[in-house]
N, C-alpha and C. Protein backbone atom coordinates (compact mmCIF):
# COMPACT_ATOMS: atom_id res chain seq x y z
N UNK A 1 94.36 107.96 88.79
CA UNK A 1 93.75 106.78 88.22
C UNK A 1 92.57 107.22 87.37
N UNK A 2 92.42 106.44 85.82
CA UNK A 2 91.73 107.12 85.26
C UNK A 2 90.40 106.28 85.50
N UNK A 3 88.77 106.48 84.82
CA UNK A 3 88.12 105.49 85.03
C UNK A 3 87.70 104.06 84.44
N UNK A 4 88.80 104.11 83.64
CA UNK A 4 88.81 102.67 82.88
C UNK A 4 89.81 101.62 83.75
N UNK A 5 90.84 102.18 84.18
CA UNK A 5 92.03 102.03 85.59
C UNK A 5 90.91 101.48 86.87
N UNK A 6 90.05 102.08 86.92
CA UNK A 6 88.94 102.18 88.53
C UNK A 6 88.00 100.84 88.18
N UNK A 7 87.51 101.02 86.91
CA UNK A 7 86.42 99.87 86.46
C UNK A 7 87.25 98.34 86.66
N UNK A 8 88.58 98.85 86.04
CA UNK A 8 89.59 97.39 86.38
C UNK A 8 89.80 96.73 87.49
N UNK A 9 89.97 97.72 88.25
CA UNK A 9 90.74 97.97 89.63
C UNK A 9 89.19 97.20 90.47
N UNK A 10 88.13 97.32 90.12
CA UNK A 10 86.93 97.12 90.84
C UNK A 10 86.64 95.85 90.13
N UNK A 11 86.92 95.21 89.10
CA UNK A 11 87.20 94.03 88.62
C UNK A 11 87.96 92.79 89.48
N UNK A 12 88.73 93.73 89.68
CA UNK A 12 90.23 92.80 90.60
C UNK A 12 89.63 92.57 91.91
N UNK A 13 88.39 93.92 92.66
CA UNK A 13 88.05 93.69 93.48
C UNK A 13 87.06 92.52 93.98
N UNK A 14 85.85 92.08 92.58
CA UNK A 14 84.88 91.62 92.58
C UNK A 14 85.56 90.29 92.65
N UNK A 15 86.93 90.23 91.71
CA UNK A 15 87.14 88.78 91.82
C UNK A 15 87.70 88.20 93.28
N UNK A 16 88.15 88.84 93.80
CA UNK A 16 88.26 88.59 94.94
C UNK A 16 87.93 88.14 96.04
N UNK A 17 86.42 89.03 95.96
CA UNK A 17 85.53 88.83 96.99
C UNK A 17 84.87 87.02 96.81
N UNK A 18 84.38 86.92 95.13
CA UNK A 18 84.09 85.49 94.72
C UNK A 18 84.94 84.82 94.39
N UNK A 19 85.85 84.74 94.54
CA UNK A 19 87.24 83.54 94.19
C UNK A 19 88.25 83.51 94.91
N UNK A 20 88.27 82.79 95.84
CA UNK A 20 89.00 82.62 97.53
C UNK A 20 90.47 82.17 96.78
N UNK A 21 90.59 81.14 95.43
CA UNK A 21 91.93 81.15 94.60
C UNK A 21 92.49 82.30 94.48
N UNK A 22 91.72 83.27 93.62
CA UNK A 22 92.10 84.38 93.13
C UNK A 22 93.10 85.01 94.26
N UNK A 23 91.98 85.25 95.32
CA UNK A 23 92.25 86.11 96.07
C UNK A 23 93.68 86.31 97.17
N UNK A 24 93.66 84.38 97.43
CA UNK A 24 95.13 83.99 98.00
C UNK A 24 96.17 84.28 97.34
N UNK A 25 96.01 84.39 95.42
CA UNK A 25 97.11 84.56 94.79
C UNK A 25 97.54 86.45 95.38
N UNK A 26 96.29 87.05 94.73
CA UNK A 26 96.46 88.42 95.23
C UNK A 26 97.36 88.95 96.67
N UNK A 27 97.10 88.34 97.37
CA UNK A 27 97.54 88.20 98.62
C UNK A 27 98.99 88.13 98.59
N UNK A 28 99.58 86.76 97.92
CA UNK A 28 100.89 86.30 97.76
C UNK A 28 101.70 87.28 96.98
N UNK A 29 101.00 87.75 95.47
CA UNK A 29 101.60 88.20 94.84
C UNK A 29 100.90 89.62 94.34
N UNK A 30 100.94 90.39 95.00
CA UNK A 30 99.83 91.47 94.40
C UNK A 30 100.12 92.45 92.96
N UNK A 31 101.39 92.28 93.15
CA UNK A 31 101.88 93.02 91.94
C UNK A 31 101.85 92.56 90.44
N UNK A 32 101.95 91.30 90.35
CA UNK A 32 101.97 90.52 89.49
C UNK A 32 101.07 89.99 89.22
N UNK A 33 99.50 89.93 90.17
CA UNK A 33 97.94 89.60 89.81
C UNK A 33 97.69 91.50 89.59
N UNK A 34 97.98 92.49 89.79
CA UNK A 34 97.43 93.86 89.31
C UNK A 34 98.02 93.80 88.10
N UNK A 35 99.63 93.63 87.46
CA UNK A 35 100.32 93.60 86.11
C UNK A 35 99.52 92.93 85.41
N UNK A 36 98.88 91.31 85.54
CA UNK A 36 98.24 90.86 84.38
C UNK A 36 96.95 91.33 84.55
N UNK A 37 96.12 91.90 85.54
CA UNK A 37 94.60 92.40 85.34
C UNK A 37 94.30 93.78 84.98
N UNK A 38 94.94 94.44 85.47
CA UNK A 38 94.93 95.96 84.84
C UNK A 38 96.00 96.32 83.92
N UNK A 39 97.13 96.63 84.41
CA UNK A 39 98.20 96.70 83.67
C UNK A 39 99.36 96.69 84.00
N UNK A 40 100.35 96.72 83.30
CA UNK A 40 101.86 96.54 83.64
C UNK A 40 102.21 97.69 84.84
N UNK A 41 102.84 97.05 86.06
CA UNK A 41 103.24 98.25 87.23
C UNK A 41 104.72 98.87 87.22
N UNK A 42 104.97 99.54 87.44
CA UNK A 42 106.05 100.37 86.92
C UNK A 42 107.32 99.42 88.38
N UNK A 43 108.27 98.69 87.50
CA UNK A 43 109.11 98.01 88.31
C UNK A 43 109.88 98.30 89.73
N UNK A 44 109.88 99.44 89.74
CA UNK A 44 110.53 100.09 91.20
C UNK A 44 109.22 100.24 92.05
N UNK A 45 108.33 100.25 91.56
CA UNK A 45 107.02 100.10 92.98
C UNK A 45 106.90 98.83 93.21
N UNK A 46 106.24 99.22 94.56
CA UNK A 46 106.14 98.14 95.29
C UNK A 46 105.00 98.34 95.83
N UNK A 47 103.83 96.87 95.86
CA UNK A 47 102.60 96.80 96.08
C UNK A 47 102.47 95.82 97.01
N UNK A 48 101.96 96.43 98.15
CA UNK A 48 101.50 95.63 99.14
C UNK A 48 99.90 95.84 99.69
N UNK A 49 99.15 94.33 99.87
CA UNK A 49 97.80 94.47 99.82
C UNK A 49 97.50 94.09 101.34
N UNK A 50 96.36 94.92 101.47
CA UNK A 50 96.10 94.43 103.25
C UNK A 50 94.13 94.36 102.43
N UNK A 51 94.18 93.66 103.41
CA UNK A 51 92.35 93.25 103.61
C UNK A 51 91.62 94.13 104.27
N UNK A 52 90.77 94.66 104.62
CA UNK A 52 90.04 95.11 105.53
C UNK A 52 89.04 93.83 105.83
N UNK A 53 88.28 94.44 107.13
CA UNK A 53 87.69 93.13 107.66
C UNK A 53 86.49 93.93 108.45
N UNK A 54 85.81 93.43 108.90
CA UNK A 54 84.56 94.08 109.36
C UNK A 54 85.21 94.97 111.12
N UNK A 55 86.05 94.35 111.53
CA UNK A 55 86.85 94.67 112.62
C UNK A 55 88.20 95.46 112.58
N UNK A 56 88.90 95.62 111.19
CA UNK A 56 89.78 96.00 110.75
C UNK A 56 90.12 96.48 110.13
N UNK A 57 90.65 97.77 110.19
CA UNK A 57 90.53 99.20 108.97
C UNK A 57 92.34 99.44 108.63
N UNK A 58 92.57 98.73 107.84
CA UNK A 58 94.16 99.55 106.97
C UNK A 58 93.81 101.16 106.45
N UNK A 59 94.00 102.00 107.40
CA UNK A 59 94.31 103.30 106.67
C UNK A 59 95.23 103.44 105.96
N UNK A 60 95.18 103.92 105.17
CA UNK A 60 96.17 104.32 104.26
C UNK A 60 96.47 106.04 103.65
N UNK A 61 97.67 106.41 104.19
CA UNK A 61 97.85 107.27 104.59
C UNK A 61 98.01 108.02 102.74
N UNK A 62 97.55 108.80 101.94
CA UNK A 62 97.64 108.96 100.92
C UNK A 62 99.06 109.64 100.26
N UNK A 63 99.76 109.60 99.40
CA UNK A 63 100.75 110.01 98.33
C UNK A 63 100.13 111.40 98.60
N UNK A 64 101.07 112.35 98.70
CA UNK A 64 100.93 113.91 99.16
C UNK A 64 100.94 114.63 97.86
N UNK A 65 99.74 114.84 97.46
CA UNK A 65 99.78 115.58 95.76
C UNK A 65 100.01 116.83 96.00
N UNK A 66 100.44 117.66 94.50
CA UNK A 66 100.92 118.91 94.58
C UNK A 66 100.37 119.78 94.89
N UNK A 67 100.49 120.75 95.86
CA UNK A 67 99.59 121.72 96.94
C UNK A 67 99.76 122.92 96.74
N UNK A 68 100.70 123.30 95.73
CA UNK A 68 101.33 124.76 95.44
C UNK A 68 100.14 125.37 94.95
N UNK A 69 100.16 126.66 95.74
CA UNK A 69 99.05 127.43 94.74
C UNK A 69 97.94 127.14 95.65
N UNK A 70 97.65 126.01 96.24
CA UNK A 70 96.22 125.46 96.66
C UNK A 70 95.80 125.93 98.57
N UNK A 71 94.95 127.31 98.63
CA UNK A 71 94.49 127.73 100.06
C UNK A 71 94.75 126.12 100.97
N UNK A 72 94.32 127.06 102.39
CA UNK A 72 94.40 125.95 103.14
C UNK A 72 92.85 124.88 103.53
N UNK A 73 91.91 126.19 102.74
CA UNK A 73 90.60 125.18 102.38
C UNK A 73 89.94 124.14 101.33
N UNK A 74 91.11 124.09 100.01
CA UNK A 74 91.50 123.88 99.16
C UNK A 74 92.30 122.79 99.19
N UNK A 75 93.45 122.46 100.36
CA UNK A 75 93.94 120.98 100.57
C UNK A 75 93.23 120.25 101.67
N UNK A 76 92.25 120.96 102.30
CA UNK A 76 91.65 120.48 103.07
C UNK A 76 90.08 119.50 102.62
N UNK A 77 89.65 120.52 101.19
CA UNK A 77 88.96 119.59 100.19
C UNK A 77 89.43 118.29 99.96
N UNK A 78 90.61 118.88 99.57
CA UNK A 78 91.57 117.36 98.35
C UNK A 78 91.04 116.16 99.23
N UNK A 79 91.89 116.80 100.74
CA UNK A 79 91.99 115.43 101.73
C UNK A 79 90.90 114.59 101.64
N UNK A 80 89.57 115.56 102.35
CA UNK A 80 88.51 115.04 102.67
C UNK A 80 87.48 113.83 101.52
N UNK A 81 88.23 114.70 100.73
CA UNK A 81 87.44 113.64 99.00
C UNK A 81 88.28 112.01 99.47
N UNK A 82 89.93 112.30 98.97
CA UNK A 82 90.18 110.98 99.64
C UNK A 82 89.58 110.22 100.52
N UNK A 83 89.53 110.73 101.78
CA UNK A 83 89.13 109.99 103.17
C UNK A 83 87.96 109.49 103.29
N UNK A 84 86.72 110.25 102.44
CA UNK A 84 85.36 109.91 102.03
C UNK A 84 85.10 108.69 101.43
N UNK A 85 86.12 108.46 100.12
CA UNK A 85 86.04 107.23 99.54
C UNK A 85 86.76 105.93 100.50
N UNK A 86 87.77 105.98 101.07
CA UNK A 86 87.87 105.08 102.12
C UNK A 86 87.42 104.81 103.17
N UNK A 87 86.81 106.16 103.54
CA UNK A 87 85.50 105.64 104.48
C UNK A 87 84.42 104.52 103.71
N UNK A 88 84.45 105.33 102.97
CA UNK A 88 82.73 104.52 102.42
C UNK A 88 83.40 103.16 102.38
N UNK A 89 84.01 102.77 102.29
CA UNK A 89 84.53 100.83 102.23
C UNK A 89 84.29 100.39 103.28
N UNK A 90 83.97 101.45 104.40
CA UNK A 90 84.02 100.51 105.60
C UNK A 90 83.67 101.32 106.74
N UNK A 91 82.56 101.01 107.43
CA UNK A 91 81.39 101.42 108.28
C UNK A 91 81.99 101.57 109.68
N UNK A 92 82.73 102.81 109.75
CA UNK A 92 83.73 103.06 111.12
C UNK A 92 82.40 103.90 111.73
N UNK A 93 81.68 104.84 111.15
CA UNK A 93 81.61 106.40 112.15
C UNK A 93 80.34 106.30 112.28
């Protein structure tokens, strides 16, 4: 995701949080509120949205990027960058 993709993507988020409409649509239809706010989603994916909640953490287990070549301290970076930013959404530790 690039950072014009992220600025969007955090767009989609803000509206959310302030527009309880918005947000039910998101809910219903997530693919089709991300197609018209960011951009067109590639038709064979499939987007499903979960909430987090002050009590409730959707991990999400990440898309396994290419590791060839990369030590075992080296995918152990990758991970941790991921897991950092989904931590920070939400005040587990």
């Amino acid at each position: 995701m690039n950072n014009e993709q992220t600025k969007l993507l955090a767009k989609v988020v803000a509206k959310a949080w302030t527009d309880e409409d918005f947000k039910a649509k998101l809910k219903t239809d997530p693919k089709t509120i991300l197609s018209e706010e960011i951009s067109d989603i590639n038709p064979d994916v499939q987007v499903v949205m979960h909430e987090n909640t002050p009590n409730q953490l959707n991990f999400v287990l990440p898309a396994k990027p290419d590791l060839v070549g990369l030590s075992t301290d080296e995918i152990l970076a990758r991970a941790s960058q991921i897991i950092s930013v989904q931590l920070e959404m939400f005040d587990i530790m």
